[in-house]
Protein backbone atom coordinates (compact mmCIF):
# COMPACT_ATOMS: atom_id res chain seq x y z
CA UNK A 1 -30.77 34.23 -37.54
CA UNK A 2 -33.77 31.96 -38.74
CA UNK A 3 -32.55 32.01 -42.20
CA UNK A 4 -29.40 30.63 -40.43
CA UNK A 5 -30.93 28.32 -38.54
CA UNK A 6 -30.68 29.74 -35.20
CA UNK A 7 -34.44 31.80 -34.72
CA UNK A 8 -34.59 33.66 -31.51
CA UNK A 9 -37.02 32.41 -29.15
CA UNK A 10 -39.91 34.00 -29.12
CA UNK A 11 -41.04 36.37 -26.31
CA UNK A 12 -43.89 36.08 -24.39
CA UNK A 13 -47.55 37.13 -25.34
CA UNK A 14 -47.57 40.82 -26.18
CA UNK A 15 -49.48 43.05 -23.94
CA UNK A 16 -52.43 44.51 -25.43
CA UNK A 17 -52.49 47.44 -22.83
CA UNK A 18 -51.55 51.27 -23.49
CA UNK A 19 -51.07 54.40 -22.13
CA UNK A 20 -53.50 56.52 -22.37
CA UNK A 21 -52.23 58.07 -25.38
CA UNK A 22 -52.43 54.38 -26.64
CA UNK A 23 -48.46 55.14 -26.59
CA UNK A 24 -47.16 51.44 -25.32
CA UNK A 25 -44.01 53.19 -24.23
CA UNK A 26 -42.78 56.47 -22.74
CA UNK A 27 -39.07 57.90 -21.69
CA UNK A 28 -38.65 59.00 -18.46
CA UNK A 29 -35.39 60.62 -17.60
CA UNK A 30 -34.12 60.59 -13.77
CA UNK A 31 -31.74 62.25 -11.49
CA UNK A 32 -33.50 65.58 -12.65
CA UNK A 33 -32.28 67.54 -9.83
CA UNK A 34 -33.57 70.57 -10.09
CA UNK A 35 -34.65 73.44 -12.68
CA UNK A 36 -31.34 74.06 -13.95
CA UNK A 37 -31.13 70.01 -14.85
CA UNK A 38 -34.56 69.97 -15.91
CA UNK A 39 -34.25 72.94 -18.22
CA UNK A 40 -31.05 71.19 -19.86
CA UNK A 41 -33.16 67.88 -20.49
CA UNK A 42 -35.67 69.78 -22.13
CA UNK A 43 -33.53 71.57 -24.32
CA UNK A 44 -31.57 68.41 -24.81
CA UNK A 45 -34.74 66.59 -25.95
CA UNK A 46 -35.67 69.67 -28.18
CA UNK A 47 -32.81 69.43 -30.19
CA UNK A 48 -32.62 65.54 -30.28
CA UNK A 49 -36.61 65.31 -30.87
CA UNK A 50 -36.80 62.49 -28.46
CA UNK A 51 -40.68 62.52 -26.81
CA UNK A 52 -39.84 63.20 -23.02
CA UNK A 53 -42.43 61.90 -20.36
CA UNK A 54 -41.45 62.16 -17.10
CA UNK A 55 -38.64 63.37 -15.06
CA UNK A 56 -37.63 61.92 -11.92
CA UNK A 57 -35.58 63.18 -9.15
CA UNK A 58 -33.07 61.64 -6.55
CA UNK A 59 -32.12 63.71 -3.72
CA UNK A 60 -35.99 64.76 -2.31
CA UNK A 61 -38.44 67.12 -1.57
CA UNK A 62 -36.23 68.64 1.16
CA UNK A 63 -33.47 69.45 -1.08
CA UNK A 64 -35.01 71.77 -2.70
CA UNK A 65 -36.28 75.28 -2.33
CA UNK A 66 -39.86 76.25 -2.60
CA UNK A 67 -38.87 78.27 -6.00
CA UNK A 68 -36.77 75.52 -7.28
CA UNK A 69 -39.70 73.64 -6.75
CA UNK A 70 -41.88 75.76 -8.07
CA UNK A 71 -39.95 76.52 -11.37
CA UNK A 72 -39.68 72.99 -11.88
CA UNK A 73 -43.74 72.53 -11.84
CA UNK A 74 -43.72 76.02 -14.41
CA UNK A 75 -41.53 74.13 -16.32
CA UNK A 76 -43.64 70.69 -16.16
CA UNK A 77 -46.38 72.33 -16.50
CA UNK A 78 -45.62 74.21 -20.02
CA UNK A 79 -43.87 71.44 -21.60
CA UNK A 80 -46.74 69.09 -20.24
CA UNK A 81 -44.88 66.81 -18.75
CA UNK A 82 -44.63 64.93 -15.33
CA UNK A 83 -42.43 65.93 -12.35
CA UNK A 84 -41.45 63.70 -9.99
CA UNK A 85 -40.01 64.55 -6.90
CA UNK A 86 -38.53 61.90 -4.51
CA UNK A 87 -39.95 62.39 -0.76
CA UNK A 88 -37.49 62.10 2.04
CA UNK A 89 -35.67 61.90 4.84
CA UNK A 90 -34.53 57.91 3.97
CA UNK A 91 -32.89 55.42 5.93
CA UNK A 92 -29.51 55.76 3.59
CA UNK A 93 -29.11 59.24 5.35
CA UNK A 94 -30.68 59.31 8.92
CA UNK A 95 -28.74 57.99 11.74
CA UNK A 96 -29.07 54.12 11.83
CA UNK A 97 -26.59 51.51 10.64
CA UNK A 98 -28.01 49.28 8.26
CA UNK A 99 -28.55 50.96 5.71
CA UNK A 100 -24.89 52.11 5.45
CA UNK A 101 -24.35 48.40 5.13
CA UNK A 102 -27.23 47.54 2.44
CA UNK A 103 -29.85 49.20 0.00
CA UNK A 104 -32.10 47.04 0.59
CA UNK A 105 -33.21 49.56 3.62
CA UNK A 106 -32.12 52.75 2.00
CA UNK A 107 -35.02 54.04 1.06
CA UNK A 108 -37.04 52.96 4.08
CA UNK A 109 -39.00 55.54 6.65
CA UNK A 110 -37.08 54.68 10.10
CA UNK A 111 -39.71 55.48 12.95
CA UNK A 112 -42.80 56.88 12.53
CA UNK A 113 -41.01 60.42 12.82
CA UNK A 114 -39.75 59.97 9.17
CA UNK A 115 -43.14 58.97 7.75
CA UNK A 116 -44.42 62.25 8.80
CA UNK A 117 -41.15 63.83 7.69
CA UNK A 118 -42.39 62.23 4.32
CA UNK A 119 -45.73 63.19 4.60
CA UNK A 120 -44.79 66.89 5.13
CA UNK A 121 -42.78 66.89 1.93
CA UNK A 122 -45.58 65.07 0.51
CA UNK A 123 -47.55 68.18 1.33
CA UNK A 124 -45.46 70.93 0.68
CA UNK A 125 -44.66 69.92 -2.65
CA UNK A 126 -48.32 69.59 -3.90
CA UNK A 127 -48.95 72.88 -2.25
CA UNK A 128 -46.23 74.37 -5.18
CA UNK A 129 -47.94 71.96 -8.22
CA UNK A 130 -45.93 69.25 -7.81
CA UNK A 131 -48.23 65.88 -9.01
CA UNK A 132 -46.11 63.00 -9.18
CA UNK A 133 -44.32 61.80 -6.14
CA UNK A 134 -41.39 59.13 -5.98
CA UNK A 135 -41.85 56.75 -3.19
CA UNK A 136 -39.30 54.16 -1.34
CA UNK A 137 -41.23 53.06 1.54
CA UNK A 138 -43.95 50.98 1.90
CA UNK A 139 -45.61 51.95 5.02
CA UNK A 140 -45.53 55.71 3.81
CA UNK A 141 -47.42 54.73 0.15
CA UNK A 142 -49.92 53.28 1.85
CA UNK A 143 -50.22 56.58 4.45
CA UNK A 144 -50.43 58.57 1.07
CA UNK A 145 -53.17 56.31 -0.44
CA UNK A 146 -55.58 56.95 2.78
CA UNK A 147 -54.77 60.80 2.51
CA UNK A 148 -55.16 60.75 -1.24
CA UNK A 149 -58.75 59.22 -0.54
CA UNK A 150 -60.15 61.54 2.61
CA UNK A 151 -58.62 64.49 0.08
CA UNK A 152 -55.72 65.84 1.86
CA UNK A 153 -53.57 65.11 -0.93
CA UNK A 154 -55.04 65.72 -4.79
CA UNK A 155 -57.04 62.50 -6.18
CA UNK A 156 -54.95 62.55 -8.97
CA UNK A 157 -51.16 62.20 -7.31
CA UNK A 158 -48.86 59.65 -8.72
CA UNK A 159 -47.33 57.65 -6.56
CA UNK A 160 -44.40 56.20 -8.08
CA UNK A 161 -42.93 53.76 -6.55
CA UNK A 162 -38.83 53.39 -6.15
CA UNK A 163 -36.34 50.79 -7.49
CA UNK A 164 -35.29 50.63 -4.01
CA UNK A 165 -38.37 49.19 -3.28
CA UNK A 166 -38.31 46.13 -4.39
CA UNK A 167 -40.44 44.66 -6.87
CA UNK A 168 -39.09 41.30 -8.50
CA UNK A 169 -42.83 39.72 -8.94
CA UNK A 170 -46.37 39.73 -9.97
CA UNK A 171 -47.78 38.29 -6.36
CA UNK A 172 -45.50 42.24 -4.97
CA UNK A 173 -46.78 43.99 -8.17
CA UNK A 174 -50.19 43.31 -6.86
CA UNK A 175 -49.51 44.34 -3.52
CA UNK A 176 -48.35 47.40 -4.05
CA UNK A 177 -51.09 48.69 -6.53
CA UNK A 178 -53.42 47.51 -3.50
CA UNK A 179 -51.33 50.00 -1.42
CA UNK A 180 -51.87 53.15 -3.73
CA UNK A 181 -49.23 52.54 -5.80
CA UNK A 182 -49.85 53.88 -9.87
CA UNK A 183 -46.75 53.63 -11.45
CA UNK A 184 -44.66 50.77 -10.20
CA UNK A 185 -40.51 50.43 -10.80
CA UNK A 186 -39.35 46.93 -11.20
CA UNK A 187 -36.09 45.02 -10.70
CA UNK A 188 -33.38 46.18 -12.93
CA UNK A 189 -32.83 42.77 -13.72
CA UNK A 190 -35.84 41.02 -14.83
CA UNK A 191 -36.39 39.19 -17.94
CA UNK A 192 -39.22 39.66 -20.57
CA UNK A 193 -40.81 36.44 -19.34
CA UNK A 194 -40.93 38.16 -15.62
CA UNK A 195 -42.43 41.35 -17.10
CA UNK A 196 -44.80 39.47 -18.68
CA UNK A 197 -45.71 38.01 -15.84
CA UNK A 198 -46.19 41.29 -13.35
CA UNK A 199 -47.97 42.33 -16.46
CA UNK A 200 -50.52 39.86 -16.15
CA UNK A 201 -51.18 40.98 -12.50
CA UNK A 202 -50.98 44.45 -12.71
CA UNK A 203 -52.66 47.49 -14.41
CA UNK A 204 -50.21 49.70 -13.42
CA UNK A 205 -47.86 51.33 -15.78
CA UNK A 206 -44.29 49.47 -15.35
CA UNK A 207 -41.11 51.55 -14.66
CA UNK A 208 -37.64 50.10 -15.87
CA UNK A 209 -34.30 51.17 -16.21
CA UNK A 210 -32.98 50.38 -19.70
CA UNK A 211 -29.95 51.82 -18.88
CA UNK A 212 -28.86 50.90 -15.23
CA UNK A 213 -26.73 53.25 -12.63
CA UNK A 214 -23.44 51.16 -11.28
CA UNK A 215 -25.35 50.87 -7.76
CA UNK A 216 -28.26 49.14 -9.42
CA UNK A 217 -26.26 46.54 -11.87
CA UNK A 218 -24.82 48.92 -14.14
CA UNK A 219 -26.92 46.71 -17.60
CA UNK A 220 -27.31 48.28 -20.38
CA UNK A 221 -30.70 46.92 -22.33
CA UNK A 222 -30.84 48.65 -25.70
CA UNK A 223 -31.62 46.16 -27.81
CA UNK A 224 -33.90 44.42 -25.56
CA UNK A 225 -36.17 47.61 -25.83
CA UNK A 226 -38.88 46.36 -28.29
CA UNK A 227 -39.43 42.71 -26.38
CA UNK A 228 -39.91 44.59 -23.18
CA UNK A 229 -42.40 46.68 -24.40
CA UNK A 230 -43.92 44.50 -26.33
CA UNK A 231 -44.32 42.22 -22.98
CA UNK A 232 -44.70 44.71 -20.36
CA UNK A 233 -46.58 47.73 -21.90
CA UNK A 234 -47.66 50.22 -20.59
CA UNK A 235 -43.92 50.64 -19.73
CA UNK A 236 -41.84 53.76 -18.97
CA UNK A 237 -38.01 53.15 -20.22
CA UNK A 238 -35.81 54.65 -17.33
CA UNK A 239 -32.71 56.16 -18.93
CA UNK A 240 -29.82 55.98 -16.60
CA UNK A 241 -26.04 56.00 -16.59
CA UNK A 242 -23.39 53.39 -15.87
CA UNK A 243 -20.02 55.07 -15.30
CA UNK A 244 -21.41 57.73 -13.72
CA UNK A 245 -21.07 59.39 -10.36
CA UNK A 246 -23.74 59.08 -7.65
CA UNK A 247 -24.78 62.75 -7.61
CA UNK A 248 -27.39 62.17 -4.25
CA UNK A 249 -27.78 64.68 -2.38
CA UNK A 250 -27.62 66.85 -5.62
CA UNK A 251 -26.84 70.55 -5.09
CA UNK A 252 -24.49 73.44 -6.68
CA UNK A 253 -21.48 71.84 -4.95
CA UNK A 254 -21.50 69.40 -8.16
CA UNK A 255 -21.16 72.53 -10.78
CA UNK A 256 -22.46 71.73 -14.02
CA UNK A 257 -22.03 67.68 -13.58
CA UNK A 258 -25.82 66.95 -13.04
CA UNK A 259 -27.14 69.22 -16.30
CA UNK A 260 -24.65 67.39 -18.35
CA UNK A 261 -25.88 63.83 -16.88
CA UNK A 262 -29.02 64.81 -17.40
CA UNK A 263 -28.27 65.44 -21.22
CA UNK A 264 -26.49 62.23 -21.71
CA UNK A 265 -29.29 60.12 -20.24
CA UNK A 266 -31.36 61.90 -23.64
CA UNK A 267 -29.01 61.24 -25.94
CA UNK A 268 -28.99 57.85 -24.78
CA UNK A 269 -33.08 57.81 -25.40
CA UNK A 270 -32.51 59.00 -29.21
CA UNK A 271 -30.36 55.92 -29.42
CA UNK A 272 -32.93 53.29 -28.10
CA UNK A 273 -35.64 55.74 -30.17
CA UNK A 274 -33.61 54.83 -32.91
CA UNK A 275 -33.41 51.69 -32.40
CA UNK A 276 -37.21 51.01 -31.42
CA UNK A 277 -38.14 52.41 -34.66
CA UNK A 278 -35.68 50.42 -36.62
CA UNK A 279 -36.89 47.12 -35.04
CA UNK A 280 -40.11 47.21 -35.02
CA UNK A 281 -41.69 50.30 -36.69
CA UNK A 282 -45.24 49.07 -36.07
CA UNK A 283 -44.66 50.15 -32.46
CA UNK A 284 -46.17 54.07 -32.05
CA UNK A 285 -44.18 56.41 -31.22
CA UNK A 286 -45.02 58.24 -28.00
CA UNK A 287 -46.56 61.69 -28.17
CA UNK A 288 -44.62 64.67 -26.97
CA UNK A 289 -47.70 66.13 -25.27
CA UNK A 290 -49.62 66.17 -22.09
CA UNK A 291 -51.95 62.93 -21.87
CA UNK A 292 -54.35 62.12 -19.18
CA UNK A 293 -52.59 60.01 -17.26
CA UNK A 294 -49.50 61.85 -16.31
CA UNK A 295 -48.95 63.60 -13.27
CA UNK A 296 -48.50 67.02 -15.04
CA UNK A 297 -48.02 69.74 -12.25
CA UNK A 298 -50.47 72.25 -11.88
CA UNK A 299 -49.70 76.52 -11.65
């Protein structure tokens, strides 16, 4: 394109900040239902030799068993890498009206009921290893930071905050690492220049899809891969689906839908792999071990 005449613009000022690893990128594949889904990722990203992070999952704490649970964290726990389970009951499901109507609200704690609801599955699922929790409301991560600190919940939980929270700036990114956030999910649909900026006001690492569900935009942001972690790095590179069903509350009803989802969603992190390393092969590779800063359960 420069020899052409026509040089893309130039992004904005890299970010010299890494994972611990000094990784300045890390897959992290969601809608992980369960250990059935999770065992099909892994094997998925065994055969594809992509460098899996993190899993995230969608339907909650209460959907699942204590051994589902518990399996999961084995699983984590061998493969060293981080769990994360969504806490619930949330607006979207519960009795009230809005949030049938928007999700803006549908991850939000209605009455302070539900916070404890939260706090319960916050609880439960650390008593079984879990060490990485998904959050959607804000009252609730900042109930978790104060437990987190007078020990009731391990120092070391993630608290990983939801795209349905949303976070579309730096002044929010700030906020919300103030709260107890440590790994913060941004708007699907931010440019590099407004990564860079929550960048510049945030440690934290940054979550973003790369591949957006329907019910979030649907984009699909391959080839923007190496600008946005060049800009916004330390930055996990959520692999969803568009054209796929909503599979919340997960559950055997669904048959084998959600293990071969969860598959898909790691092929499509060979192809931005692929493409990473093709662009800019300068950029390291991240390590397909445990590293100090992931919320690796415990057994």
């Amino acid at each position: 394109m420069a020899r052409l005449g026509h040089p893309v613009a130039q992004a904005a000022v890299p970010s010299v900040s890494r994972f611990a690893d000094g990784a300045p990128y890390r897959f992290e594949i969601p809608s992980v239902e369960g250990p059935e889904v999770l065992e099909a990722v892994v094997a998925e990203a065994d055969r594809l030799n992509v460098p899996v992070a993190r899993t995230s999952q969608g339907s909650g704490v209460m959907m699942l068993t204590d051994a589902e649970i518990t399996q999961m964290a084995r699983i984590g726990a061998e493969r060293g890498i981080e769990v994360n389970l969504f806490l619930g009951p949330r607006a979207a499901w519960d009795t009230g009206a809005q949030a049938k109507l928007t999700q803006a609200v549908g991850a939000a704690a209605r009455g302070n009921t539900m916070v404890a609801a939260c706090v319960a599955d916050a609880l439960r699922a650390c008593s079984l290893g879990i060490r990485s929790l998904l959050v959607g409301d804000l009252g609730v991560l900042d109930v978790l930071r104060r437990l987190k600190e007078d020990g009731t919940l391990p120092a070391g939980l993630v608290l990983k905050t939801s795209v349905l929270m949303p976070l579309t700036n730096a002044p929010t990114a700030a906020v919300y690492e103030r709260l107890g956030a440590t790994t913060v999910n941004v708007g699907t649909d931010l440019t590099v220049p407004h990564l860079a900026e929550i960048r510049a006001a945030t440690r934290l690492p940054i979550d973003l899809y790369l591949e957006v569900p329907d019910d979030q935009g649907g984009f699909v942001r391959f080839y923007e891969a190496v600008e946005i972690t060049r800009a916004a790095a330390p930055v996990y590179l959520k692999m969803g689906l568009r054209n796929a069903p909503n599979i919340y509350p997960s559950g055997g009803h669904l048959g084998v839908i959600p293990k071969d989802l969860g598959r898909e969603r790691v092929r499509r992190a060979a192809l931005v792999l692929r493409l990473i390393e093709q662009l800019d092969p300068e950029l390291k590779r991240p390590g397909g071990g445990p590293a100090a800063d992931l919320g690796v359960p415990v057994i």
